[in-house]
N, C-alpha and C. Protein backbone atom coordinates (compact mmCIF):
# COMPACT_ATOMS: atom_id res chain seq x y z
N UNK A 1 195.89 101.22 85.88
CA UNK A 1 194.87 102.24 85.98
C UNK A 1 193.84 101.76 87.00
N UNK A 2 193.01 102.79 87.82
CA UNK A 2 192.50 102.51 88.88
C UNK A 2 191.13 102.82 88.43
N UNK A 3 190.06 101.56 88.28
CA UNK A 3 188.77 102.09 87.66
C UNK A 3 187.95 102.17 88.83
N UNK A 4 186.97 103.44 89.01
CA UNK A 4 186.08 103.80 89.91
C UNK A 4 184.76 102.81 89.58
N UNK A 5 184.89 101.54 90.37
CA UNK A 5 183.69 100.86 90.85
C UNK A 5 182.44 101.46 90.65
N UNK A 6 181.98 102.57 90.60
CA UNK A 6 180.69 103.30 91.29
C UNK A 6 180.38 104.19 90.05
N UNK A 7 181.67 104.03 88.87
CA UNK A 7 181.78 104.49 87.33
C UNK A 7 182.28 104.48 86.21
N UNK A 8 182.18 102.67 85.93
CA UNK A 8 183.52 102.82 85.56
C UNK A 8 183.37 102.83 83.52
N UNK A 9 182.48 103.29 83.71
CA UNK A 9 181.81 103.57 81.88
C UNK A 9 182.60 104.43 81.63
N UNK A 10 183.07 105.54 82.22
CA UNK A 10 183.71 106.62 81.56
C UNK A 10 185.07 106.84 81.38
N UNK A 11 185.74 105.62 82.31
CA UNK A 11 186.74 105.38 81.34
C UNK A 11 186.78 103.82 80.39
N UNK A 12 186.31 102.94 80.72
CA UNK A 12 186.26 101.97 80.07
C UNK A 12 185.79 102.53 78.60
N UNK A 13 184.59 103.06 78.15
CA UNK A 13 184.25 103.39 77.11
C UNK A 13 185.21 103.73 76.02
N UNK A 14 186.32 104.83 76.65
CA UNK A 14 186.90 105.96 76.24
C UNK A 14 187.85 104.79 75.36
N UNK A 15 188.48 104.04 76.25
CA UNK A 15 189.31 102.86 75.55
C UNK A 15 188.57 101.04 74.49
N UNK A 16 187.23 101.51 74.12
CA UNK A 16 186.72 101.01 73.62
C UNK A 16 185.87 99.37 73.90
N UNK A 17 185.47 99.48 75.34
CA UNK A 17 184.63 98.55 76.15
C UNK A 17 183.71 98.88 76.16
N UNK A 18 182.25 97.87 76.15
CA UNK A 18 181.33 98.05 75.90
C UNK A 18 180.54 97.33 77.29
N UNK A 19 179.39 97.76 78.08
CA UNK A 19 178.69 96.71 79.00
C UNK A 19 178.10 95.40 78.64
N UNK A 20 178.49 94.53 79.33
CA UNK A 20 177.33 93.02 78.71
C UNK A 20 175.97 93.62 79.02
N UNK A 21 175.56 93.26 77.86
CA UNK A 21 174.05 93.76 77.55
C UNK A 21 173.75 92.64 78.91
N UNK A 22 174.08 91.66 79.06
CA UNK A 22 173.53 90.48 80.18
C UNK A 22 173.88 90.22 81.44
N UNK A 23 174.84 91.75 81.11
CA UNK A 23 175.00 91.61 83.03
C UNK A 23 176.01 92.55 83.23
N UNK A 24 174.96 93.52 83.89
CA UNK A 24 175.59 94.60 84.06
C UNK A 24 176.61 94.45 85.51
N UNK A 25 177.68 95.67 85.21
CA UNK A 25 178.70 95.79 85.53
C UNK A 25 180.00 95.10 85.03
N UNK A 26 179.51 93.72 84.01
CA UNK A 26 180.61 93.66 83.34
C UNK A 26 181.16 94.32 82.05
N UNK A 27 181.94 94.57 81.74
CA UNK A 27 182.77 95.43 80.82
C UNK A 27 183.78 94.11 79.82
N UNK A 28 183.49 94.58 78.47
CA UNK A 28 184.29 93.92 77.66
C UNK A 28 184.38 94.44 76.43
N UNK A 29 184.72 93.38 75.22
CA UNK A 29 185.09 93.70 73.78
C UNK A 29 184.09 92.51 73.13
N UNK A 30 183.36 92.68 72.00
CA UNK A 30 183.93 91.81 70.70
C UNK A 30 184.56 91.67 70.10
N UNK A 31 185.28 90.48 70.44
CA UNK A 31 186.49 90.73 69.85
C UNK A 31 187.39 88.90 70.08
N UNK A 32 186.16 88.05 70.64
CA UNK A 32 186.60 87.01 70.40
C UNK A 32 186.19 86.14 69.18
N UNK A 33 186.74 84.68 68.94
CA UNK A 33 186.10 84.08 68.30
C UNK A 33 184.86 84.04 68.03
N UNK A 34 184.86 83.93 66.89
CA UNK A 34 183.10 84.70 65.89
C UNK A 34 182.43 85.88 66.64
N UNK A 35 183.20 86.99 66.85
CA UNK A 35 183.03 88.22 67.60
C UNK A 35 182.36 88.05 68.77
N UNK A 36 182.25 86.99 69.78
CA UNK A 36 181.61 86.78 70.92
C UNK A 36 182.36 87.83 72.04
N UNK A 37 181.06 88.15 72.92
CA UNK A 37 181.92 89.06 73.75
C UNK A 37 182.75 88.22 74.80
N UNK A 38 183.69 89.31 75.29
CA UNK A 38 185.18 88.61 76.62
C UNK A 38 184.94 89.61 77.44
N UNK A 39 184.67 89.22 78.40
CA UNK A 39 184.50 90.33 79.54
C UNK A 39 186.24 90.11 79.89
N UNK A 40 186.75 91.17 80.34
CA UNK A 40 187.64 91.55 80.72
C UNK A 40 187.85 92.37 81.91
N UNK A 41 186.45 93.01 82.37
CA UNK A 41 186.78 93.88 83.85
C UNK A 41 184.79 93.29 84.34
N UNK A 42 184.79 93.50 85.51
CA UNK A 42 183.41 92.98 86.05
C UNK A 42 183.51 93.73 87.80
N UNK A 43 183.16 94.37 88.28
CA UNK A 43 182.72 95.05 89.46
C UNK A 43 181.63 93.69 90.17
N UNK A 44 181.45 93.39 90.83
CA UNK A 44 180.64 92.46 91.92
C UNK A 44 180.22 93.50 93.41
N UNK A 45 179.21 94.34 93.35
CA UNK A 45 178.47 95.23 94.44
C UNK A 45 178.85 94.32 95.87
N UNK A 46 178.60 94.44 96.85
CA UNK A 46 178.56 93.77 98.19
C UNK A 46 177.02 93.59 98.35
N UNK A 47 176.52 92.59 98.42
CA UNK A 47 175.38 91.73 99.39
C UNK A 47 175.24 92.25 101.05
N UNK A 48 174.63 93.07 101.03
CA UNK A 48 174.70 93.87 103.17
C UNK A 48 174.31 92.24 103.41
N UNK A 49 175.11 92.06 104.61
CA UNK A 49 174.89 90.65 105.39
C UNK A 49 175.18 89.50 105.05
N UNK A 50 176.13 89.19 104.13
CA UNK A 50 176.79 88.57 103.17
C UNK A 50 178.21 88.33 104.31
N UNK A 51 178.94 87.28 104.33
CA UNK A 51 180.19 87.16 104.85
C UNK A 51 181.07 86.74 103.43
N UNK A 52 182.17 87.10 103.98
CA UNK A 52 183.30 86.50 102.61
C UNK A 52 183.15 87.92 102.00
N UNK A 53 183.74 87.17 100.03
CA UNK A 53 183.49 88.35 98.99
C UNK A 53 181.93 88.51 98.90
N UNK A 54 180.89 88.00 99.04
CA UNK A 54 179.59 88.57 98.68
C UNK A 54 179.66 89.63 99.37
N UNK A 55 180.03 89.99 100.69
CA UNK A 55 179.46 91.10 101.37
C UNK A 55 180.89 92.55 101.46
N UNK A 56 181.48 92.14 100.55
CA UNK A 56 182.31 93.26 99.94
C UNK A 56 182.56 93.59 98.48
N UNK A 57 182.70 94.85 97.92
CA UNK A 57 182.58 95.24 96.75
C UNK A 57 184.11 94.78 95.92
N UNK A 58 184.03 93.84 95.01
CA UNK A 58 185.69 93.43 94.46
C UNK A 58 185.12 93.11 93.07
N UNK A 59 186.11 92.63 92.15
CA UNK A 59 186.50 93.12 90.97
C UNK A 59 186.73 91.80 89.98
N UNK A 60 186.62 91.55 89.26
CA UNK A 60 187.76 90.44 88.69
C UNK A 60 187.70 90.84 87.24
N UNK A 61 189.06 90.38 87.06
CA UNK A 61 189.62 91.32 85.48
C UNK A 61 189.82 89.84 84.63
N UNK A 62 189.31 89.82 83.68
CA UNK A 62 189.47 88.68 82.05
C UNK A 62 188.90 87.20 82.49
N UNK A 63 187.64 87.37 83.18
CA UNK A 63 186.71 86.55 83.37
C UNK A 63 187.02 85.61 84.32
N UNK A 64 187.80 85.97 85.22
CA UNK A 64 188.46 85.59 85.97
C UNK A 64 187.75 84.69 87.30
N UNK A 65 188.18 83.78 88.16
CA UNK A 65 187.15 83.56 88.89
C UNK A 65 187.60 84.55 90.71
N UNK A 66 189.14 84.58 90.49
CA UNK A 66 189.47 85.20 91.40
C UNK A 66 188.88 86.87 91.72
N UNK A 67 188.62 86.61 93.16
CA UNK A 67 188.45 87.79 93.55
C UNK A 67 189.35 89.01 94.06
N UNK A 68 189.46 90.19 93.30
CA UNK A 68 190.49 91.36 93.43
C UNK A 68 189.77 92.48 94.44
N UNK A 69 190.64 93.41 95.37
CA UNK A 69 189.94 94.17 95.71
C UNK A 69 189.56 95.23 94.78
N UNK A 70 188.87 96.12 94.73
CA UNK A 70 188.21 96.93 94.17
C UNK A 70 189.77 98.28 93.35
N UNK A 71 190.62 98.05 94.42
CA UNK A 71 192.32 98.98 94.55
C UNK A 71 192.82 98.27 93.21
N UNK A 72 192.75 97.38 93.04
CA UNK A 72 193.46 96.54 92.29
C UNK A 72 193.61 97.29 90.51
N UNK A 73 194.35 97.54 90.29
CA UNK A 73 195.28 98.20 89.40
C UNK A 73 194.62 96.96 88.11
N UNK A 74 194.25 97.96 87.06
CA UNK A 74 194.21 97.50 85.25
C UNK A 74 194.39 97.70 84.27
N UNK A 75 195.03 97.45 83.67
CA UNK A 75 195.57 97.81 82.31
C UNK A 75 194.40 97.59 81.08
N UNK A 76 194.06 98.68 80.69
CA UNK A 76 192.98 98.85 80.01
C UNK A 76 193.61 98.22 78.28
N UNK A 77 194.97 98.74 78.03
CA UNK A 77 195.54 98.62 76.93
C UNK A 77 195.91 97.27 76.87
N UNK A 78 196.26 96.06 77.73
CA UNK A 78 196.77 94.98 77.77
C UNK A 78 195.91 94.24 76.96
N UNK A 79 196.40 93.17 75.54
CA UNK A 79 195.61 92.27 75.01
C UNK A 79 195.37 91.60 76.34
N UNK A 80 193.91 90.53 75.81
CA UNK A 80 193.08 89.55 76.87
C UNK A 80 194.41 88.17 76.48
N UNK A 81 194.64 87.86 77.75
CA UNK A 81 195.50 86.52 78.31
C UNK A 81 194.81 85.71 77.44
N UNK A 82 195.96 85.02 76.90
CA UNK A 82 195.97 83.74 76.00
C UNK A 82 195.67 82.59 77.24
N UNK A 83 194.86 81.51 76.93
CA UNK A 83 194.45 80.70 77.52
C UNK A 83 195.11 79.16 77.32
């Protein structure tokens, strides 16, 4: 599934993700150990004048450190990767 960067509350919600109260644009569950939240989807805006990923809009899915483009396909239904 292809989440709109610029909105992506309205479907994340629908499938039961909530925003980090501590930092917005990330998206997750409680739903880890002692109900701590897991971000699982996170949008990163572009920095104007920024080189690299700061100065483009990308994505990273299950707290990931890698950077995805924004295109990058998610499975909203997929349990969070065992570690």
């Amino acid at each position: 599934m292809l989440i709109d960067i610029n909105n992506p509350g309205e479907v994340l919600k629908s499938k039961g993700f909530r925003e980090n109260p501590n930092r917005p644009g990330s998206w997750g569950k409680y739903d880890g150990p002692n109900g701590r939240f897991r971000e699982y989807w996170r949008v990163d805006k572009a920095e104007p004048g920024k080189l690299g990923w700061r100065g483009r809009d990308h994505v990273h899915h299950y707290n990931s450190k890698q950077h995805l483009d924004p295109n990058t396909l998610f499975d909203p239904d997929a349990p969070y990767p065992v570690t």
